[in-house]
Protein backbone atom coordinates (compact mmCIF):
# COMPACT_ATOMS: atom_id res chain seq x y z
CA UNK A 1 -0.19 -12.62 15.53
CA UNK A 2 2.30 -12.70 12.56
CA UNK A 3 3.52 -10.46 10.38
CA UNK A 4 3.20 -11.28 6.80
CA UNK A 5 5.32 -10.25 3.85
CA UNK A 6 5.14 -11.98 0.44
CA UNK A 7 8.40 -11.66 -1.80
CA UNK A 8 9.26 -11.97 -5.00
CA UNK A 9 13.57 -10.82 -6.36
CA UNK A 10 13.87 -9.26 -2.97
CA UNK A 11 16.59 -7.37 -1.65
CA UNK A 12 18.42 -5.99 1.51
CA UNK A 13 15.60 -3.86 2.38
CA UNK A 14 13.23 -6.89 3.01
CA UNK A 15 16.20 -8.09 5.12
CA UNK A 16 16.24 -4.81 6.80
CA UNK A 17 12.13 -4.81 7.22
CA UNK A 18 12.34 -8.43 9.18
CA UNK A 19 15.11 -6.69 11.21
CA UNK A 20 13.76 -3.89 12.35
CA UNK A 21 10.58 -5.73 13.06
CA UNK A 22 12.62 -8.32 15.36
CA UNK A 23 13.82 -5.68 17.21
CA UNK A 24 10.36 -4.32 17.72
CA UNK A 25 8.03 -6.67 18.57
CA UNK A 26 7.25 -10.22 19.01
CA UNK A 27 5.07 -11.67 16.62
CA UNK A 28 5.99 -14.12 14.34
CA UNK A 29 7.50 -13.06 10.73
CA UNK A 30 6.53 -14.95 7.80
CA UNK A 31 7.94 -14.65 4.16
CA UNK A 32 6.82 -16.50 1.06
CA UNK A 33 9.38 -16.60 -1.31
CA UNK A 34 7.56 -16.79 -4.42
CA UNK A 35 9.58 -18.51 -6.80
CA UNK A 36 12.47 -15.95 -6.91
CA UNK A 37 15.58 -17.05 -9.01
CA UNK A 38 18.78 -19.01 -7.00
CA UNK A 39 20.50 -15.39 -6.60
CA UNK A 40 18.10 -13.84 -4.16
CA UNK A 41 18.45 -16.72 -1.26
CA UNK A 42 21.10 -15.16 0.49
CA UNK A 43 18.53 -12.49 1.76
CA UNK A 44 16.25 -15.17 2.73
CA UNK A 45 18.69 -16.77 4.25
CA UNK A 46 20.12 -13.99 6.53
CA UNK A 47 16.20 -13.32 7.28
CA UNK A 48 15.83 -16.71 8.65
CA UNK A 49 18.54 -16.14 10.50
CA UNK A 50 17.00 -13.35 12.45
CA UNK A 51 13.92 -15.62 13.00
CA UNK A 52 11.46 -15.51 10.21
CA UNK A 53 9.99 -18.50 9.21
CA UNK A 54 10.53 -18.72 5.02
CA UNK A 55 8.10 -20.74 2.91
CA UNK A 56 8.91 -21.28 -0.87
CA UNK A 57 7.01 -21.78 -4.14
CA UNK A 58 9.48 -23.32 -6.75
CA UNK A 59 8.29 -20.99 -9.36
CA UNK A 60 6.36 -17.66 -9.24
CA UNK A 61 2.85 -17.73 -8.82
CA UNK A 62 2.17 -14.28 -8.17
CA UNK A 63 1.22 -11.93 -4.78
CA UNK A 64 -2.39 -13.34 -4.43
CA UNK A 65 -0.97 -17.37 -4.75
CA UNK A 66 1.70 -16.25 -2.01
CA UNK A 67 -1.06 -14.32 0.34
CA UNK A 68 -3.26 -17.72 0.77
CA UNK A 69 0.30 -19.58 1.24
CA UNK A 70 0.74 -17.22 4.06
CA UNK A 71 -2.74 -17.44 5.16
CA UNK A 72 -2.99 -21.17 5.71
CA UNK A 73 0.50 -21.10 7.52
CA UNK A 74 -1.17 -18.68 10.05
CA UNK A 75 -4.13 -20.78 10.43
CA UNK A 76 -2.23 -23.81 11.20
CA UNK A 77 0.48 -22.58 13.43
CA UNK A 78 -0.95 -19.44 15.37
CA UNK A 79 -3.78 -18.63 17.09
CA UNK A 80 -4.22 -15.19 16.18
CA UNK A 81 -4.87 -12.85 12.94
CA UNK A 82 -2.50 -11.83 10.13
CA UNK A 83 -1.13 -8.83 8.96
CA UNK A 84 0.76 -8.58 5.50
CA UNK A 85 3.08 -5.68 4.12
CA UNK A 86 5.10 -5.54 1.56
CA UNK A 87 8.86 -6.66 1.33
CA UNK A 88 10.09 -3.48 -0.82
CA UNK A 89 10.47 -0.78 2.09
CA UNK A 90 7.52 0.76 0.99
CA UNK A 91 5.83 -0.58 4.18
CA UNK A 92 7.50 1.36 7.49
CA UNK A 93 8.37 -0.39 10.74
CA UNK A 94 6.38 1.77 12.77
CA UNK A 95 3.43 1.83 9.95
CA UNK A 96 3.57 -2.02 10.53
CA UNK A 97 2.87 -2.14 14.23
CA UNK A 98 -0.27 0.56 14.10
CA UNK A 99 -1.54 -2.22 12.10
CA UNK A 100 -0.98 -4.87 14.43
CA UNK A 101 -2.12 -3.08 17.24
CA UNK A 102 -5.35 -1.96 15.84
CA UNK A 103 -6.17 -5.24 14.75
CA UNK A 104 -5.28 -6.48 17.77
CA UNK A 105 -7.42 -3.59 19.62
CA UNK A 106 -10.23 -4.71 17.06
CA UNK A 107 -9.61 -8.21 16.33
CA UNK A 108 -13.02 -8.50 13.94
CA UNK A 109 -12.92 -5.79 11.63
CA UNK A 110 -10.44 -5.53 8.38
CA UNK A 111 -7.65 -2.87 9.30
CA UNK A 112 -6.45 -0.92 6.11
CA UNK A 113 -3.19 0.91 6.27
CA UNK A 114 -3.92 3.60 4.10
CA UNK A 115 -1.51 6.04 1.85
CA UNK A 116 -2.28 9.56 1.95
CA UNK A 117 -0.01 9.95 -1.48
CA UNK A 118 1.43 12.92 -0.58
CA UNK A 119 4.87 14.57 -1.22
CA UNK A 120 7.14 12.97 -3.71
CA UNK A 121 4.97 10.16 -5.24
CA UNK A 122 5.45 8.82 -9.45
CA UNK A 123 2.40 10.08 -11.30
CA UNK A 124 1.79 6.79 -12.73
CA UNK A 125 1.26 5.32 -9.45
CA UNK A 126 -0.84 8.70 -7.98
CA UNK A 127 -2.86 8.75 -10.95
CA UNK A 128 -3.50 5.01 -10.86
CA UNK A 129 -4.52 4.86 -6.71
CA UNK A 130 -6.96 8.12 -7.76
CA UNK A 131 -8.48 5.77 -10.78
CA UNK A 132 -8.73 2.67 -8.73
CA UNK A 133 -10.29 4.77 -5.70
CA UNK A 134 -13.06 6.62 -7.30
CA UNK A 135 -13.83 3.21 -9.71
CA UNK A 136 -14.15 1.08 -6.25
CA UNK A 137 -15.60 3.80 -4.13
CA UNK A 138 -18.51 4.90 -7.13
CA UNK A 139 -19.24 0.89 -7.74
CA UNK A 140 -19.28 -0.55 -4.67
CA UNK A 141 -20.85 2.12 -2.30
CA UNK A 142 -17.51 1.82 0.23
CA UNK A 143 -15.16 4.32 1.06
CA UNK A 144 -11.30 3.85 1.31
CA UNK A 145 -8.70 6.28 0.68
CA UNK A 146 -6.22 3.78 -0.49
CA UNK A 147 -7.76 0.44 -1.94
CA UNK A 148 -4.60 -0.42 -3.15
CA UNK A 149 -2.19 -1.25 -0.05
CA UNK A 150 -0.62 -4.74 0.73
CA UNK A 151 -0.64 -3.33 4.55
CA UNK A 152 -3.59 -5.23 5.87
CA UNK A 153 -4.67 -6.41 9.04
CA UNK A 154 -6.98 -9.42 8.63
CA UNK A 155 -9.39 -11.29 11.27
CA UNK A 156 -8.01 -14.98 11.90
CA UNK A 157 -11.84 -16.05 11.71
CA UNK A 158 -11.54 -14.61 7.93
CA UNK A 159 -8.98 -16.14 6.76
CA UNK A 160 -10.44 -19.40 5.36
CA UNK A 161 -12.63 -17.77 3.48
CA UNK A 162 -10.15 -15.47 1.99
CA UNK A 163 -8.20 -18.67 0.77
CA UNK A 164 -11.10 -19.79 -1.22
CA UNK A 165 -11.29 -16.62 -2.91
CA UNK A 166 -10.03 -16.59 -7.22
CA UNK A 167 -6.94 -14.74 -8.27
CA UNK A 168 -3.25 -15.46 -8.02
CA UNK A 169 -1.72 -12.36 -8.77
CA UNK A 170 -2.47 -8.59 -7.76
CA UNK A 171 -6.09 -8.98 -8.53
CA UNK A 172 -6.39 -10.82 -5.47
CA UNK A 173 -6.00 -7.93 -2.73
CA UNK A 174 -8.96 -6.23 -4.77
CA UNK A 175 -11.36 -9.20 -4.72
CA UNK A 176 -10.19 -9.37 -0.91
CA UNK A 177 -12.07 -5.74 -0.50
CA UNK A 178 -14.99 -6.81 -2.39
CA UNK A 179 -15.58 -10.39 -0.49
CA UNK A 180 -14.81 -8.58 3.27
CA UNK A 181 -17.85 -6.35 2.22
CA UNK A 182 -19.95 -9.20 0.79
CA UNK A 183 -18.75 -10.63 4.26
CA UNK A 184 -20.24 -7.41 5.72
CA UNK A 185 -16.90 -7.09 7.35
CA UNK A 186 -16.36 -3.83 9.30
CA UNK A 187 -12.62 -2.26 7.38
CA UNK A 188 -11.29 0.52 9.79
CA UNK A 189 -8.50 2.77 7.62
CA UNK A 190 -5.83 4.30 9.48
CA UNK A 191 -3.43 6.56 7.83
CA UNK A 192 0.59 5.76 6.92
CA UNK A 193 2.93 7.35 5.62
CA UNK A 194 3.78 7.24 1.55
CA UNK A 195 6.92 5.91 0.95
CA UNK A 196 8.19 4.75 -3.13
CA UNK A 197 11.76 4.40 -3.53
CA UNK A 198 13.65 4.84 -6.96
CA UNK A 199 10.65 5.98 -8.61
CA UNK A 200 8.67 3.05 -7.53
CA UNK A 201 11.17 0.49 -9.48
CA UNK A 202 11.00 -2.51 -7.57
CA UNK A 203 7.61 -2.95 -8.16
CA UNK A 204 6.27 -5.98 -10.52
CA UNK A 205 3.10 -4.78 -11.25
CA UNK A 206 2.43 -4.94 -15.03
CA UNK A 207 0.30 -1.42 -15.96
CA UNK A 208 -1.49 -2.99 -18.27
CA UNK A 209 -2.14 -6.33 -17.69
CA UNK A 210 -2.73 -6.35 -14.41
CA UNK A 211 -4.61 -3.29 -14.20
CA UNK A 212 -6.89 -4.49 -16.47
CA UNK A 213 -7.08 -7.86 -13.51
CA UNK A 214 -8.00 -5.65 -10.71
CA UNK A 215 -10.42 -3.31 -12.76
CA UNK A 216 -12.53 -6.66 -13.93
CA UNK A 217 -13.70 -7.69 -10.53
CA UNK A 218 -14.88 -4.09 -9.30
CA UNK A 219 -16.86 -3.79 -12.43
CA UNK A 220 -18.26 -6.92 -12.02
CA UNK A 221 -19.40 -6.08 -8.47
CA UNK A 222 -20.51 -3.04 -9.34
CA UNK A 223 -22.72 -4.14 -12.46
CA UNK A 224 -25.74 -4.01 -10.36
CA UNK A 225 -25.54 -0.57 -9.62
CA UNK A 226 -24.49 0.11 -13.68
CA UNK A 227 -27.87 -1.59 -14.72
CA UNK A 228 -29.58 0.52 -12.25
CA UNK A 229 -28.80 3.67 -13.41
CA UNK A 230 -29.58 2.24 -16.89
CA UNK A 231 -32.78 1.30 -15.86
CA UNK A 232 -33.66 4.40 -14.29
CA UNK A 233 -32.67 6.72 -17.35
CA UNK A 234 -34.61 4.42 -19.91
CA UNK A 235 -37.49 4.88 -17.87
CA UNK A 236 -37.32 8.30 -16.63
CA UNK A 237 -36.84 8.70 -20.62
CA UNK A 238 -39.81 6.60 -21.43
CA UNK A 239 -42.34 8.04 -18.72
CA UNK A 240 -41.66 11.64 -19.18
CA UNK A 241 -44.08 12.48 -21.95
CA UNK A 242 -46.54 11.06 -20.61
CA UNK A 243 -46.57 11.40 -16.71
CA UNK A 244 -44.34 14.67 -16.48
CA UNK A 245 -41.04 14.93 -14.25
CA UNK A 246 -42.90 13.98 -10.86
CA UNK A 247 -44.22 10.96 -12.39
CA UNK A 248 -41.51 9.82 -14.63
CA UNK A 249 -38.87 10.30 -11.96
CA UNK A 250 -40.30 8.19 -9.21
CA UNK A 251 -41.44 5.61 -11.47
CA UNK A 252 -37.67 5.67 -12.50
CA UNK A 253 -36.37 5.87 -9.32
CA UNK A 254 -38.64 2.92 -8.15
CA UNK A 255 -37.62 0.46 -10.60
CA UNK A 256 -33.35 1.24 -9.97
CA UNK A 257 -34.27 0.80 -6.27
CA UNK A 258 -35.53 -2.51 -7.12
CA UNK A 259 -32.77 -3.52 -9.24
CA UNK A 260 -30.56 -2.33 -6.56
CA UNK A 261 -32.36 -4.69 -4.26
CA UNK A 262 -31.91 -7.63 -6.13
CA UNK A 263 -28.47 -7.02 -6.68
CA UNK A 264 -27.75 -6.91 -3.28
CA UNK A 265 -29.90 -10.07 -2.35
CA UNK A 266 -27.92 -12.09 -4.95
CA UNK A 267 -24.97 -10.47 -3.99
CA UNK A 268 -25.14 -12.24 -1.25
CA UNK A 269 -25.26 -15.68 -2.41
CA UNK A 270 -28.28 -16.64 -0.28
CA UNK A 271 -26.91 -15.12 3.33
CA UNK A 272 -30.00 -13.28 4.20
CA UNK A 273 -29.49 -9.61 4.22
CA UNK A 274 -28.58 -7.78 8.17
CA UNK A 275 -31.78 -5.24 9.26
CA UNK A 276 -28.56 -3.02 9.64
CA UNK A 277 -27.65 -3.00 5.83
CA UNK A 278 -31.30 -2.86 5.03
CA UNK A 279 -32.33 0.06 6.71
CA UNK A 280 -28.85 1.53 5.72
CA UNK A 281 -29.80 0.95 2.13
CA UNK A 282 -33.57 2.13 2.22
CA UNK A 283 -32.26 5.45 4.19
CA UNK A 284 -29.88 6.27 0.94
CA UNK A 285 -32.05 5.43 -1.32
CA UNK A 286 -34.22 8.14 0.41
CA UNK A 287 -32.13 10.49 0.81
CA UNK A 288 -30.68 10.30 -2.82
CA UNK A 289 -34.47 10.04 -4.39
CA UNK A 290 -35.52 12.96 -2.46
CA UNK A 291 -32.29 15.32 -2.76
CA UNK A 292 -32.46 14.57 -7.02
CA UNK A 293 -36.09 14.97 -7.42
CA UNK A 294 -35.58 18.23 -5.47
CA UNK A 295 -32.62 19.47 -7.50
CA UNK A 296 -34.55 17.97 -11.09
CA UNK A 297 -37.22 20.60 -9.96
CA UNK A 298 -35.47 23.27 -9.06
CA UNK A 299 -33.24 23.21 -12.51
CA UNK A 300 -36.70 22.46 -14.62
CA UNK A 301 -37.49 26.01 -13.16
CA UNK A 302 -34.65 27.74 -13.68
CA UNK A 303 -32.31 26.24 -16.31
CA UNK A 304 -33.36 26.64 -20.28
CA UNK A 305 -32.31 22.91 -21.22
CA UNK A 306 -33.56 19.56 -21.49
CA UNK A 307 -35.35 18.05 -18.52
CA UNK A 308 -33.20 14.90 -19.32
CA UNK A 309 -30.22 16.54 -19.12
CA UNK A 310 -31.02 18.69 -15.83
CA UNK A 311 -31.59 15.05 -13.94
CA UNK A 312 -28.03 13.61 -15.35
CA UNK A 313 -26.69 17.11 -13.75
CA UNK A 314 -28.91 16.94 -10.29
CA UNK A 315 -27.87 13.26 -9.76
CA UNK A 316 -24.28 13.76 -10.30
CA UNK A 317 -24.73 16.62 -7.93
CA UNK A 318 -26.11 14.55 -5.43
CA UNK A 319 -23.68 11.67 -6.04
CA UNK A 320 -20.67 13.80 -5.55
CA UNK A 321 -22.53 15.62 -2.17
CA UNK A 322 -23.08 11.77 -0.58
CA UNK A 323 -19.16 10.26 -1.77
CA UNK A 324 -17.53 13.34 0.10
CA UNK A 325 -20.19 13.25 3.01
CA UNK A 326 -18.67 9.18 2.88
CA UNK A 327 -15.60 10.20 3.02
CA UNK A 328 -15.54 12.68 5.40
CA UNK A 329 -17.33 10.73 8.09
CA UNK A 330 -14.62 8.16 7.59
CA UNK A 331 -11.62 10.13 8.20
């Protein structure tokens, strides 16, 4: 197994990380230096010194460019998975290791080292991971608690295809999650501990620019479920004075189940579609059809507003009821 950690202007604590991990175990330690200037090759000097093997890109080419670096290093000189953390001390010894042991433990299924975010964390970064969570949770169906972490534990039998993937920069460890479930990869999240030092200042991540990176991909994936609910409000709208709620909402509800369905054939790109993940996704599209229409009912018989409106509320309901029911069974 080895141990992963891209780097970009590092400092003594990534010399500090390899240490410790030395010390600890015995997989092999990677770094990619990615492009950092002259002045920071002392630390990668003393790191190599303890053992790690040091690749190099003569100019920076971001995290995602230095990931697949990593990646085809593994693949080429060691037999088993990868795990990557960061270089910053964000990323604890002993947080490191769970990682490699559960992958090890479960040597097919995508191991997340998850951040709880409590105690002393920057609000730009807590309000950020809440954004990013709820956007990739909503869109994509998943559940993490942290879909932000470099501290990964990936399958060596998914790492070509992770290689392959688009994105150079921190976009990259968000199309990761979105191909590993496209994969129909099994992610296992295991809690670590939240640690951001000097108010999160060594990080290079750009709030704007590359926000806007890792946002465009989860939209994209999730577009089929946005053009579902469109489709089901324009026709719930359209049907309703003529059929009533009954009609109008399964009529509704039948045509976003098909769009649904489509999305997730072509989703797919031709890989036919596991009976697991089909009966999984005729089950909540069940249980969400049948817990709404109950709720749209109920309100139309109790609530003085628009029938329109009284749906919006029951799904939303409902929505909310299956993403903590998600979540719950996860942790």
């Amino acid at each position: 197994m080895t141990i992963l950690i891209p780097a970009y202007l590092p400092d003594e604590r990534m010399v500090a990380l390899v240490r410790e991990l030395r010390a600890a175990c015995g997989h092999k330690i990677l770094l990619v230096n990615d492009g950092s200037p002259a002045q920071h090759d002392p630390y990668f000097a003393e790191a190599a010194a303890l053992g790690a093997v040091v690749l190099r890109h003569e100019k920076n080419r971001g995290k995602g460019a230095a990931l697949k670096t990593g990646f085809a290093w593994v693949l080429a000189n060691d037999d088993g998975g990868c795990v990557t953390a960061d270089a910053d001390g964000q990323h604890l010894c002993k947080d490191i290791l769970r990682v490699c042991d559960a992958l090890a433990e479960t040597p097919d299924l995508l191991i997340i080292g998850g951040r709880r975010f409590t105690g002393n964390v920057p609000l730009r970064s807590k309000l950020g991971n809440i954004a990013t969570r709820i956007t990739f949770n909503n869109l994509t169906g998943n559940y993490l608690g942290d879909t932000q972490t470099g501290l990964r534990g990936i399958p060596r039998g998914k790492l070509r295809a992770l290689i392959e993937l688009p994105g150079d920069r921190f976009e990259y460890e968000m199309r990761m999650l979105l191909r590993a479930r496209a994969m129909d990869m099994e992610m296992r999240e295991i809690p670590i501990e939240t640690v951001y030092l000097d108010d999160n200042a060594s990080s290079h991540f750009r709030t704007f620019q590359d926000a806007a990176k890792v946002y465009l991909p989860v939209l994209a994936a999730g577009a089929g479920m946005l053009l579902a609910i469109v489709v089901d409000l324009v026709v719930f709208a359209l049907l309703l004075p003529r059929y009533g709620v009954l009609g109008a909402y399964l009529s509704a509800r039948g045509a976003a189940v098909v769009v649904r369905g489509a999305d997730l054939v072509l989703r797919r790109r031709g890989l036919p579609v596991p009976n697991r993940k089909l009966l999984r996704f005729v089950l909540m599209a069940l249980i969400f059809s049948c817990l709404g229409l109950g709720l749209t009912m109920l309100g139309v018989l109790v609530l003085p507003i628009p029938v329109f409106v009284i749906k919006l509320i029951a799904e939303l309901i409902v929505a909310v009821l299956l993403n903590f029911c998600k979540a719950h069974a996860r942790r």
